[in-house]
PDB file of N, CA and C in Angstrom:
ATOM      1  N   UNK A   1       0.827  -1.192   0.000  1.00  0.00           N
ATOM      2  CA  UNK A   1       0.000   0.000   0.000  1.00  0.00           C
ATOM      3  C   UNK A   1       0.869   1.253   0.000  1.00  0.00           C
ATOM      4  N   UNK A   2       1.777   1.256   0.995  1.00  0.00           N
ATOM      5  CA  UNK A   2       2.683   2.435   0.519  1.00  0.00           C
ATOM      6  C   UNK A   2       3.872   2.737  -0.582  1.00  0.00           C
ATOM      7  N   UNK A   3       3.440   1.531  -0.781  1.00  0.00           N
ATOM      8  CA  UNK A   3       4.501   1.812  -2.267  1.00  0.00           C
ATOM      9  C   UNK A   3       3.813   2.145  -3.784  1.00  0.00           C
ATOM     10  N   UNK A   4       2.553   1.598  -3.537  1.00  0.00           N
ATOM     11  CA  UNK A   4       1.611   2.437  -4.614  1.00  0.00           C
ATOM     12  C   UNK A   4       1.191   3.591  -4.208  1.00  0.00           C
ATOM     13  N   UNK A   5       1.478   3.909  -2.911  1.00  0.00           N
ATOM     14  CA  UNK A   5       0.904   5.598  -2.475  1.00  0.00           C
ATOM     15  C   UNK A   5       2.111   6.213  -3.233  1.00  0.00           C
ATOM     16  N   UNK A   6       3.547   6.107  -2.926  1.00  0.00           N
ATOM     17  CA  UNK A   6       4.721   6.530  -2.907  1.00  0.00           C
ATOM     18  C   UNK A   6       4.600   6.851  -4.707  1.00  0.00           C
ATOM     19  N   UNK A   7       4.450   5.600  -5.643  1.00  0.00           N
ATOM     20  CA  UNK A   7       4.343   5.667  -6.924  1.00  0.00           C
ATOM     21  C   UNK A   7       3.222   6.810  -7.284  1.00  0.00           C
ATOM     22  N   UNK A   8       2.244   6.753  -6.815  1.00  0.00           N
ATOM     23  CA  UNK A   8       1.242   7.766  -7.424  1.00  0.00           C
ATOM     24  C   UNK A   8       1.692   9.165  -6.950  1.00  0.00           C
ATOM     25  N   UNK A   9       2.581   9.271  -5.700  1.00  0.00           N
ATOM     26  CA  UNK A   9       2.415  10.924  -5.761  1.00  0.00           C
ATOM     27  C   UNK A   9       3.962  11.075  -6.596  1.00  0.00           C
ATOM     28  N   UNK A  10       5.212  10.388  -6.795  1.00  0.00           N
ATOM     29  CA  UNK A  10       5.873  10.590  -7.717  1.00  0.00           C
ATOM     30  C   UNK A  10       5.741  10.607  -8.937  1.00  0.00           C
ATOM     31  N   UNK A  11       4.500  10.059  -9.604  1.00  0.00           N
ATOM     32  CA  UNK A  11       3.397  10.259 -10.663  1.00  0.00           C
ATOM     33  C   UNK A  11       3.154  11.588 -10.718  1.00  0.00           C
ATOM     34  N   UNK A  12       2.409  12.038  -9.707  1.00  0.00           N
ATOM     35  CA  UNK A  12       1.873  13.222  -9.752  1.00  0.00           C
ATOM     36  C   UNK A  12       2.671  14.268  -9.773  1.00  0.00           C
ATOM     37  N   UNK A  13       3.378  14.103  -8.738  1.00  0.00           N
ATOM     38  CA  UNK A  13       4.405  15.288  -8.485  1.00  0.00           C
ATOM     39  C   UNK A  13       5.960  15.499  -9.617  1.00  0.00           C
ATOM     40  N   UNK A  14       6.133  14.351 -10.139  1.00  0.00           N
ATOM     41  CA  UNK A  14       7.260  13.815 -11.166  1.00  0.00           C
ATOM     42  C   UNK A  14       8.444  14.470 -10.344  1.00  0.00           C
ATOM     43  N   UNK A  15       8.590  13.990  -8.974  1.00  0.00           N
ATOM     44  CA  UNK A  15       9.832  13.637  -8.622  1.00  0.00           C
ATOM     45  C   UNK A  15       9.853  12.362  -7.446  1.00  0.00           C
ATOM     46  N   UNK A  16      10.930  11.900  -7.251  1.00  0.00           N
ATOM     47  CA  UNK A  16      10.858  10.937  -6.497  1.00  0.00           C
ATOM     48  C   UNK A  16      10.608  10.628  -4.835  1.00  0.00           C
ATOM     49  N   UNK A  17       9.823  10.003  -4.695  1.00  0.00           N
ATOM     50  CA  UNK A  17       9.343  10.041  -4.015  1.00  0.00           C
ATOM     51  C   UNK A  17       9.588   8.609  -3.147  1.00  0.00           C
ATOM     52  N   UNK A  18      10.444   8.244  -1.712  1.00  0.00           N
ATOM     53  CA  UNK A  18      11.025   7.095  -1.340  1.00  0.00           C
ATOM     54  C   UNK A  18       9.718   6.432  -0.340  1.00  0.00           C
ATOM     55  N   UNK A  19       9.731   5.172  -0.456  1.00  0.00           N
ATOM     56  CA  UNK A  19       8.679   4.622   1.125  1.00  0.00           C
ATOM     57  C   UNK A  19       8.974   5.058   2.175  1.00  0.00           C
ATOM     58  N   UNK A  20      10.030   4.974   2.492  1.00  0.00           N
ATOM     59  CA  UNK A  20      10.728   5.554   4.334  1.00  0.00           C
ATOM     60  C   UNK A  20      10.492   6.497   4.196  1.00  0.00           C
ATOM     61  N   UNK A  21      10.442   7.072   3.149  1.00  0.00           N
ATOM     62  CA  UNK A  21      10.350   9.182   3.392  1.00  0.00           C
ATOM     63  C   UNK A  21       8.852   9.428   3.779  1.00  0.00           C
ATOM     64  N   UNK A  22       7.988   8.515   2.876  1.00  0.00           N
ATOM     65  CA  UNK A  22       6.180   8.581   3.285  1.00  0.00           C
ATOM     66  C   UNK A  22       6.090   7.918   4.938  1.00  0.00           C
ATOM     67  N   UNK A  23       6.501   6.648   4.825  1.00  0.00           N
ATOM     68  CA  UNK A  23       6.102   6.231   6.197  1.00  0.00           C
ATOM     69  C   UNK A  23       6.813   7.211   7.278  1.00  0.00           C
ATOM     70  N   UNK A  24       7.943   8.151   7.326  1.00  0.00           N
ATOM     71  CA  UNK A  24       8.070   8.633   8.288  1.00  0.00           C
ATOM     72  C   UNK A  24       7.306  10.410   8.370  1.00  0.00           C
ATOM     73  N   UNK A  25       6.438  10.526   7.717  1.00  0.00           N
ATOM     74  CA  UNK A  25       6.036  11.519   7.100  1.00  0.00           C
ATOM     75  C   UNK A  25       4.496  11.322   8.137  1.00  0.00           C
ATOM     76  N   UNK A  26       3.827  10.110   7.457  1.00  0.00           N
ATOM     77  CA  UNK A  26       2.993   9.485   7.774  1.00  0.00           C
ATOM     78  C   UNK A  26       2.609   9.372   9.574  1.00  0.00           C
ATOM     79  N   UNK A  27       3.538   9.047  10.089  1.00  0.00           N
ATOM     80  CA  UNK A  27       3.686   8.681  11.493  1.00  0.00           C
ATOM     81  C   UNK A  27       3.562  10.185  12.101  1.00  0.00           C
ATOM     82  N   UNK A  28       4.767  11.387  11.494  1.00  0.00           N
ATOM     83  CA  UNK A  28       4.039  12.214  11.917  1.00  0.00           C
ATOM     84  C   UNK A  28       3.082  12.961  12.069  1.00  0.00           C
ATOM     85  N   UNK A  29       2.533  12.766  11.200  1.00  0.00           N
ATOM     86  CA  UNK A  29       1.362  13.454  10.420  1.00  0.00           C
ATOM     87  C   UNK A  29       0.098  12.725  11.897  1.00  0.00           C
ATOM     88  N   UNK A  30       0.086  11.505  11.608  1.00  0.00           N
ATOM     89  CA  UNK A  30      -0.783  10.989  13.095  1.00  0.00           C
ATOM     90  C   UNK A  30      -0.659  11.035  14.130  1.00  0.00           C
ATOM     91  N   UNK A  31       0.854  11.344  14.683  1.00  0.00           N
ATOM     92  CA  UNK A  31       1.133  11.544  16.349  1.00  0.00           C
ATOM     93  C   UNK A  31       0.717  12.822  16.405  1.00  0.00           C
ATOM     94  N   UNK A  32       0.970  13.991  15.272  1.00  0.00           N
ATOM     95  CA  UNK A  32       0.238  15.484  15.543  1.00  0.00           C
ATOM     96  C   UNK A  32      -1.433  15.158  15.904  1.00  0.00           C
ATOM     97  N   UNK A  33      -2.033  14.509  14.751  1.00  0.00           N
ATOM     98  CA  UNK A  33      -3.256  13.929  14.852  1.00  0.00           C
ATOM     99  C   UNK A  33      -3.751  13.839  15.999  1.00  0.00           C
ATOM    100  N   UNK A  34      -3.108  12.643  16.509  1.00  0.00           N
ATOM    101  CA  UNK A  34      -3.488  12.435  17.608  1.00  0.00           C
ATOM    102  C   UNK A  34      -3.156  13.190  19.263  1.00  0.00           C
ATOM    103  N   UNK A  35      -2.507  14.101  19.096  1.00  0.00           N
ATOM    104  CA  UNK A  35      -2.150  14.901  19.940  1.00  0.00           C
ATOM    105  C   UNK A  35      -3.164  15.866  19.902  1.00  0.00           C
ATOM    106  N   UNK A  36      -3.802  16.733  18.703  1.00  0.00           N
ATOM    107  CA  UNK A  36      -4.669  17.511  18.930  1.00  0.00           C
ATOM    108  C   UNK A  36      -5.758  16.973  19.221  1.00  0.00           C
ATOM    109  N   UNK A  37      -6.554  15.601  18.714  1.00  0.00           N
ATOM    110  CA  UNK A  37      -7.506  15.244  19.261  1.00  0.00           C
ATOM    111  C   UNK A  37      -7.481  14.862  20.715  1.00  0.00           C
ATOM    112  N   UNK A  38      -6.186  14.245  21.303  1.00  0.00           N
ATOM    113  CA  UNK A  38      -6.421  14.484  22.730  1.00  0.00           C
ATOM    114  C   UNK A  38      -6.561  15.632  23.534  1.00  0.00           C
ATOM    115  N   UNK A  39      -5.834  17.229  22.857  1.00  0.00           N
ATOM    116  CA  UNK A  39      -6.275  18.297  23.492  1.00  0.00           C
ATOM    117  C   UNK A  39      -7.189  18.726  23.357  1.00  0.00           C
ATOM    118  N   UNK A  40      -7.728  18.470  22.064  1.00  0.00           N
ATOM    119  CA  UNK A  40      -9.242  18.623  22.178  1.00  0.00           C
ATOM    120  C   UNK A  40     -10.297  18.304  22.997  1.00  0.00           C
ATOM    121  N   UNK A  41     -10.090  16.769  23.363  1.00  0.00           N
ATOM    122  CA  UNK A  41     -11.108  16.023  24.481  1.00  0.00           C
ATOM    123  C   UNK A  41     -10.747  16.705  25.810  1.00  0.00           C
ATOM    124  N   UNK A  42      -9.601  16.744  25.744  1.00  0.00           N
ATOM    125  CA  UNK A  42      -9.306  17.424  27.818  1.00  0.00           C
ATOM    126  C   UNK A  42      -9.643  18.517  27.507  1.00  0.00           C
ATOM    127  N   UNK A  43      -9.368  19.348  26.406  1.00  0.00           N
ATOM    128  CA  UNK A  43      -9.879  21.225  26.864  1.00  0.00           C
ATOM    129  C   UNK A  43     -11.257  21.589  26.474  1.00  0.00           C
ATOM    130  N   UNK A  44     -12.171  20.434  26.256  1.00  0.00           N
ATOM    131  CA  UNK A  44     -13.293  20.736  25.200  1.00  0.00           C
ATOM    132  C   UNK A  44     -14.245  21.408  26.136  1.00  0.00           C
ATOM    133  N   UNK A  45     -14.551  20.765  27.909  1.00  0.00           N
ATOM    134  CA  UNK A  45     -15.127  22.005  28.866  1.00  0.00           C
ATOM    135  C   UNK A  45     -14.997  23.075  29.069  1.00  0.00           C
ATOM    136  N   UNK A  46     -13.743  23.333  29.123  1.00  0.00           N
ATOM    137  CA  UNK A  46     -12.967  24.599  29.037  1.00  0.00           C
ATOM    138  C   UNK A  46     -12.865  25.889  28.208  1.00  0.00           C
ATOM    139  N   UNK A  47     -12.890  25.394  26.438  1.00  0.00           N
ATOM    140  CA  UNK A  47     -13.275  26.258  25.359  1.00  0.00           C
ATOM    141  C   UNK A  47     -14.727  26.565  25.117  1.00  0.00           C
ATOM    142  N   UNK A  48     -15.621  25.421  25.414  1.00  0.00           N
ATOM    143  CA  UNK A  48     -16.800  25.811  25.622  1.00  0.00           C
ATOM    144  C   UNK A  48     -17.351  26.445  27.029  1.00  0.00           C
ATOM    145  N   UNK A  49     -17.420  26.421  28.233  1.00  0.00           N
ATOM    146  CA  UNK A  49     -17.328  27.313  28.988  1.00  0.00           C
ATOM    147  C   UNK A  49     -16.610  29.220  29.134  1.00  0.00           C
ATOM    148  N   UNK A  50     -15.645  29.106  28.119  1.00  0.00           N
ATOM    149  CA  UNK A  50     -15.034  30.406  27.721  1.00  0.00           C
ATOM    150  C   UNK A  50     -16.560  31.338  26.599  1.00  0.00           C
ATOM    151  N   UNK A  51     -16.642  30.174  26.012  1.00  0.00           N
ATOM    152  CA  UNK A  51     -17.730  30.448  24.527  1.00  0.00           C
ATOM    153  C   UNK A  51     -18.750  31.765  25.126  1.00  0.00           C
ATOM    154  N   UNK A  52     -19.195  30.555  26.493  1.00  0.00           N
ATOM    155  CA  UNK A  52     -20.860  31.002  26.500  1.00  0.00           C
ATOM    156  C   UNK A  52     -20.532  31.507  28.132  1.00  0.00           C
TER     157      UNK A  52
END
C-alpha cells in the first residue's frame, strides 16, 4: 500500500518520491493527529465554557 501511495504521488508530483520518506512523514502526520484530538477532548469544557 505504501509503495503504490509513494508511486502515485511521484506520478503526480514527477519527482521521487522514497517509502521511508512517506512512512516517516505518515507517522508524523498521526502523532500530531493524535495529539490535537487528545487536546481537544481534555480542553473541550474549558473552550466551551469560555464560549458562552
Amino acid at each position: 500500500m505504501m509503495a503504490a501511495l509513494a508511486r502515485a504521488i511521484s506520478r503526480a508530483t514527477r519527482t521521487t518520491v522514497e517509502v521511508e520518506t512517506l512512512k516517516v512523514l505518515v507517522i508524523f502526520s498521526a502523532s500530531g493527529l493524535l495529539l490535537s484530538l487528545v487536546a481537544a477532548m481534555i480542553y473541550k469544557q474549558a473552550f466551551s465554557a469560555a464560549l458562552f
